[in-house]
N, C-alpha and C. Protein backbone atom coordinates (compact mmCIF):
# COMPACT_ATOMS: atom_id res chain seq x y z
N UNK A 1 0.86 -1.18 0.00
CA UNK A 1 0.00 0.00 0.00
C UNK A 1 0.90 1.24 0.00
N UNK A 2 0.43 2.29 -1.06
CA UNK A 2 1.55 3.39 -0.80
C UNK A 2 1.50 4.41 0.34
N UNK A 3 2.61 4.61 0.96
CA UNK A 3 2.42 5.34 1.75
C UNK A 3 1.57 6.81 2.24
N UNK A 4 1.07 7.44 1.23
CA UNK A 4 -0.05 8.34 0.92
C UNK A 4 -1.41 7.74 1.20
N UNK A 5 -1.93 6.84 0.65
CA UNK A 5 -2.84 5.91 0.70
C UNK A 5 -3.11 5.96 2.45
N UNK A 6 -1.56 5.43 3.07
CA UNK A 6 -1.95 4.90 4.13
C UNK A 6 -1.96 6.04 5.42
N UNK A 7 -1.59 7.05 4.88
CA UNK A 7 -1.50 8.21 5.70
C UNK A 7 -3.02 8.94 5.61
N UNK A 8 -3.86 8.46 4.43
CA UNK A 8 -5.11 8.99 4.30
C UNK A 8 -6.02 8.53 4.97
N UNK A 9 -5.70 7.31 5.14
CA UNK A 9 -6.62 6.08 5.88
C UNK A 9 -6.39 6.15 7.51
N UNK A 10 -4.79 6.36 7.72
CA UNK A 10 -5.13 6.70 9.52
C UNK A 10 -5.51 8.15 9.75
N UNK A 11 -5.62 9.16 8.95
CA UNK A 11 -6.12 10.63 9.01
C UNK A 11 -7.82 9.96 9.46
N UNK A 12 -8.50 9.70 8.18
CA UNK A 12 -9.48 9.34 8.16
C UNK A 12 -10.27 8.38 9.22
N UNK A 13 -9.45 7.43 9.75
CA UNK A 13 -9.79 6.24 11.11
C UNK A 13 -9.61 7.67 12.36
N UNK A 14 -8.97 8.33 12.59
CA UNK A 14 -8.51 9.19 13.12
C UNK A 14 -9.41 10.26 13.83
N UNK A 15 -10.12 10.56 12.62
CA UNK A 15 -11.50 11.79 12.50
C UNK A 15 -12.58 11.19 12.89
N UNK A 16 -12.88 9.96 12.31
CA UNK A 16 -14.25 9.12 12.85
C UNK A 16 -13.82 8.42 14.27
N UNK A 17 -12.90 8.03 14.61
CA UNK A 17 -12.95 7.58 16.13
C UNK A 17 -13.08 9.10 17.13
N UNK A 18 -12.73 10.18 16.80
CA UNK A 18 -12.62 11.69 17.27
C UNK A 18 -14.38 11.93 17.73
N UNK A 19 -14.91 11.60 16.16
CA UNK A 19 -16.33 12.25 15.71
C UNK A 19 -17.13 11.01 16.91
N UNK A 20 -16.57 10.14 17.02
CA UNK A 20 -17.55 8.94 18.47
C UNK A 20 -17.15 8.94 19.64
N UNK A 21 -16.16 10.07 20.02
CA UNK A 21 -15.86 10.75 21.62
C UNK A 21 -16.28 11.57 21.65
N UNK A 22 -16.53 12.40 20.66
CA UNK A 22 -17.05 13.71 21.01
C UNK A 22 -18.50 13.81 21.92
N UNK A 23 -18.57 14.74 22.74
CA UNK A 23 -19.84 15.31 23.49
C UNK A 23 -20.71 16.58 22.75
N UNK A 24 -21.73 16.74 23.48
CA UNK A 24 -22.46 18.35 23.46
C UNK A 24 -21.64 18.76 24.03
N UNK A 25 -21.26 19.69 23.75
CA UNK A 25 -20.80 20.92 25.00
C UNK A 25 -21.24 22.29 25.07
N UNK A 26 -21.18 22.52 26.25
CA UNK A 26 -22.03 24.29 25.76
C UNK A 26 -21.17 25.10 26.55
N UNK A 27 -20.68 26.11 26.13
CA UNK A 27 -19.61 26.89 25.88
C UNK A 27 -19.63 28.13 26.63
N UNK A 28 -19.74 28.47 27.78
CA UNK A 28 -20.27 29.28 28.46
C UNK A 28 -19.63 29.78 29.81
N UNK A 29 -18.96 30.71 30.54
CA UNK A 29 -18.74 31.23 31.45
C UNK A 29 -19.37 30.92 32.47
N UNK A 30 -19.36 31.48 33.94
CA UNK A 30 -20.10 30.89 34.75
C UNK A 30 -20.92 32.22 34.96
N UNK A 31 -20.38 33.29 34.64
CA UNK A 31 -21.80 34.43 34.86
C UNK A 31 -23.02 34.25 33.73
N UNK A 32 -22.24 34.00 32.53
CA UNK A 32 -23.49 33.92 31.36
C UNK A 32 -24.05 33.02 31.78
N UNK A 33 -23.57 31.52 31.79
CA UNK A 33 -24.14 30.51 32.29
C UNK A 33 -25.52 30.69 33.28
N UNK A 34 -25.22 31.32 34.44
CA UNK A 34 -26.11 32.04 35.04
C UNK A 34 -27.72 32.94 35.09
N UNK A 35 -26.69 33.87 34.24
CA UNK A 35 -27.29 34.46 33.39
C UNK A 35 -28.67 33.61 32.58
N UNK A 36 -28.24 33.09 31.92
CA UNK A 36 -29.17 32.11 30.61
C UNK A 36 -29.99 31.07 31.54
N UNK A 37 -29.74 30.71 32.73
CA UNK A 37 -30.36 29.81 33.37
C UNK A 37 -31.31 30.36 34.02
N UNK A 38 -31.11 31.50 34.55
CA UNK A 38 -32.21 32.33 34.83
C UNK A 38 -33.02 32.76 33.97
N UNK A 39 -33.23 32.93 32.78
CA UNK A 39 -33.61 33.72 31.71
C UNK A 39 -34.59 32.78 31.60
N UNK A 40 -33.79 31.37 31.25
CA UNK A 40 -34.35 30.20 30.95
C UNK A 40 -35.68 29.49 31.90
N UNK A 41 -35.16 29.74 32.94
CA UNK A 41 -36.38 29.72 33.84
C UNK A 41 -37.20 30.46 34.53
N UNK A 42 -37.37 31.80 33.43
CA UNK A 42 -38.22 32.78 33.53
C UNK A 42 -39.07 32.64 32.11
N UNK A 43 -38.88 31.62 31.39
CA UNK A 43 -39.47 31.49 30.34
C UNK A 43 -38.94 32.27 29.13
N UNK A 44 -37.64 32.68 29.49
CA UNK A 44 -37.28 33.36 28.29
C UNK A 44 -36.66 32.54 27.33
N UNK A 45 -35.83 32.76 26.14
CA UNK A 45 -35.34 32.28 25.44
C UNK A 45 -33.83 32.89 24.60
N UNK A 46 -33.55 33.71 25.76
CA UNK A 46 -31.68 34.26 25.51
C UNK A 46 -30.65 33.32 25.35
N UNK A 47 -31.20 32.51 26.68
CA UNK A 47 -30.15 31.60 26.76
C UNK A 47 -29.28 30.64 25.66
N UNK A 48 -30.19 30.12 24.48
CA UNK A 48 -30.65 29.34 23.64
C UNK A 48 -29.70 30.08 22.82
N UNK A 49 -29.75 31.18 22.48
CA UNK A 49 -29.54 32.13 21.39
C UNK A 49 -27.77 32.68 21.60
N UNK A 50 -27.57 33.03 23.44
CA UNK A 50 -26.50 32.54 23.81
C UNK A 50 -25.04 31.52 23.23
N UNK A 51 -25.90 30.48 23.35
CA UNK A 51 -25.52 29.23 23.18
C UNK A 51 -24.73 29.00 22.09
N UNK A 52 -25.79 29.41 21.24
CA UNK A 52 -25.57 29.28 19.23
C UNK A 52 -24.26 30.14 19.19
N UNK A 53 -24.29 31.45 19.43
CA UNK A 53 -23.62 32.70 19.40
C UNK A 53 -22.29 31.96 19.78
N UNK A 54 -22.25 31.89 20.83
CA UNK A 54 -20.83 31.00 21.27
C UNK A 54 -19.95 29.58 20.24
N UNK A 55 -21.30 29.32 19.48
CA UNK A 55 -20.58 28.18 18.92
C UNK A 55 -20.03 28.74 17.52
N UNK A 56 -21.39 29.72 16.92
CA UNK A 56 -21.04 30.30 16.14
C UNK A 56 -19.22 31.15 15.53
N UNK A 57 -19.31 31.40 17.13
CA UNK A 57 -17.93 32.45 17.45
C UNK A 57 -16.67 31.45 17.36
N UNK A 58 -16.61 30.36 17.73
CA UNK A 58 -15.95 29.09 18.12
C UNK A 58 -15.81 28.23 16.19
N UNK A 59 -17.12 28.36 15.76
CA UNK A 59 -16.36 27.65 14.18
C UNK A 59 -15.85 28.41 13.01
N UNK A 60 -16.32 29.56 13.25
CA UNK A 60 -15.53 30.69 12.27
C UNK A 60 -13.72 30.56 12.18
N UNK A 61 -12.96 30.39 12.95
CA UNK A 61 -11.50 30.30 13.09
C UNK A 61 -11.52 28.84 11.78
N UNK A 62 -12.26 28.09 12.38
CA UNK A 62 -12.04 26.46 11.55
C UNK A 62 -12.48 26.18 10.54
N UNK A 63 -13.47 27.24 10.47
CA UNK A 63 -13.87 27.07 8.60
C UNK A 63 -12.98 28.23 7.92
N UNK A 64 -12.87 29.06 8.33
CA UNK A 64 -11.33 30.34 7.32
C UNK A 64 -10.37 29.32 7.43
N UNK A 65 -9.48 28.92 8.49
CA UNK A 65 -8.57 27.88 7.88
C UNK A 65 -8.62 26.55 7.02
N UNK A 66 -10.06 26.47 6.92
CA UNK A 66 -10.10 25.31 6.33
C UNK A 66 -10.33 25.70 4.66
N UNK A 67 -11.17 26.85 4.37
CA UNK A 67 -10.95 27.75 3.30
C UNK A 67 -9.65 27.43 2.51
N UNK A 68 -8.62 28.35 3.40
CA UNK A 68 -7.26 28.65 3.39
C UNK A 68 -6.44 27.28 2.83
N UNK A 69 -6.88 26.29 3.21
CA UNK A 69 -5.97 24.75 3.22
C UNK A 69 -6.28 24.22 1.96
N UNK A 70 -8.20 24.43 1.52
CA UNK A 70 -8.53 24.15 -0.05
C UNK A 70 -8.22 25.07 -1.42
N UNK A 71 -8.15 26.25 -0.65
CA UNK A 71 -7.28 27.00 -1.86
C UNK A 71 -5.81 26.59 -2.17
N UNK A 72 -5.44 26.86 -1.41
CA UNK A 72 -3.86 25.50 -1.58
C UNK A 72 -3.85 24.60 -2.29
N UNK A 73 -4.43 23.78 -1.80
CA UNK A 73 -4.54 22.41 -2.03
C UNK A 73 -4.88 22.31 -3.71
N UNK A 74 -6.24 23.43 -3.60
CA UNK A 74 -6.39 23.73 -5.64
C UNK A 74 -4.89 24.37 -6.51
N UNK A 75 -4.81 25.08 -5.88
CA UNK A 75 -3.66 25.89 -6.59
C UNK A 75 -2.60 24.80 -6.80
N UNK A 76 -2.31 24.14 -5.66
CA UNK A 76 -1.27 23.08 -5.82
C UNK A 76 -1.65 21.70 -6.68
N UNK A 77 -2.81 21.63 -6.83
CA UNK A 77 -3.40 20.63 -8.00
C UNK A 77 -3.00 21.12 -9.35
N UNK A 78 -3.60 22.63 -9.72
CA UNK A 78 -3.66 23.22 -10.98
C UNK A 78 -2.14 23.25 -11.30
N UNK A 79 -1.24 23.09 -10.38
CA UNK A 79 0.54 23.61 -10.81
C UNK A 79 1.05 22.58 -11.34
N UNK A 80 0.47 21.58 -10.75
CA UNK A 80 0.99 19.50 -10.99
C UNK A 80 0.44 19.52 -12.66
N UNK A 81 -0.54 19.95 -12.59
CA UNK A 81 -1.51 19.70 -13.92
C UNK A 81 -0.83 20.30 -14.91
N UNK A 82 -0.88 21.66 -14.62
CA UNK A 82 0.40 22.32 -15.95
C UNK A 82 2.01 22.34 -15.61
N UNK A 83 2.43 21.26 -14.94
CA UNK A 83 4.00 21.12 -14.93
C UNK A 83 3.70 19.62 -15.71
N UNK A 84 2.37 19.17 -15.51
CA UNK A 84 2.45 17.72 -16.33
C UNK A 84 2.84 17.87 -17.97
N UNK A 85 1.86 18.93 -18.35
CA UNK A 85 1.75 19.35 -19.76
C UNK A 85 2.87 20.10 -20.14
């Protein structure tokens, strides 16, 4: 097996054993936390909205770098392609 191959395959075993530890988690300080729990059991619905906001804030970093890694990755395809020709 070539070594590429096999570096794809423990990347890949790698991500899916990751993706079956993973938890919920909710992302929160202990004043907001607070905060939202009270809200929450006043019948409001901040908390909720809270929540999102935080995660929201939290995947923005990981999707721009991940952007960043497929533009590469194209550019470095398209260079192979016309150094082939």
């Amino acid at each position: 097996m070539d070594k590429r191959y096999r570096h794809i395959i423990l990347m890949a075993a790698l991500v899916f054993i990751t993706s079956l530890l993973a938890q919920d988690l909710e992302a929160q300080c202990a004043m907001c936390k607070a905060a939202a729990e009270s809200n929450l059991q006043g019948g409001g619905t901040d908390g909720l909205g809270l929540n999102n906001g935080i995660l929201y804030m939290l995947a923005t970093p990981y999707l721009l770098i991940a952007g960043i890694i497929f533009m590469y990755w194209r550019n470095r395809r398209r260079d192979r392609v016309e150094e082939a020709n």
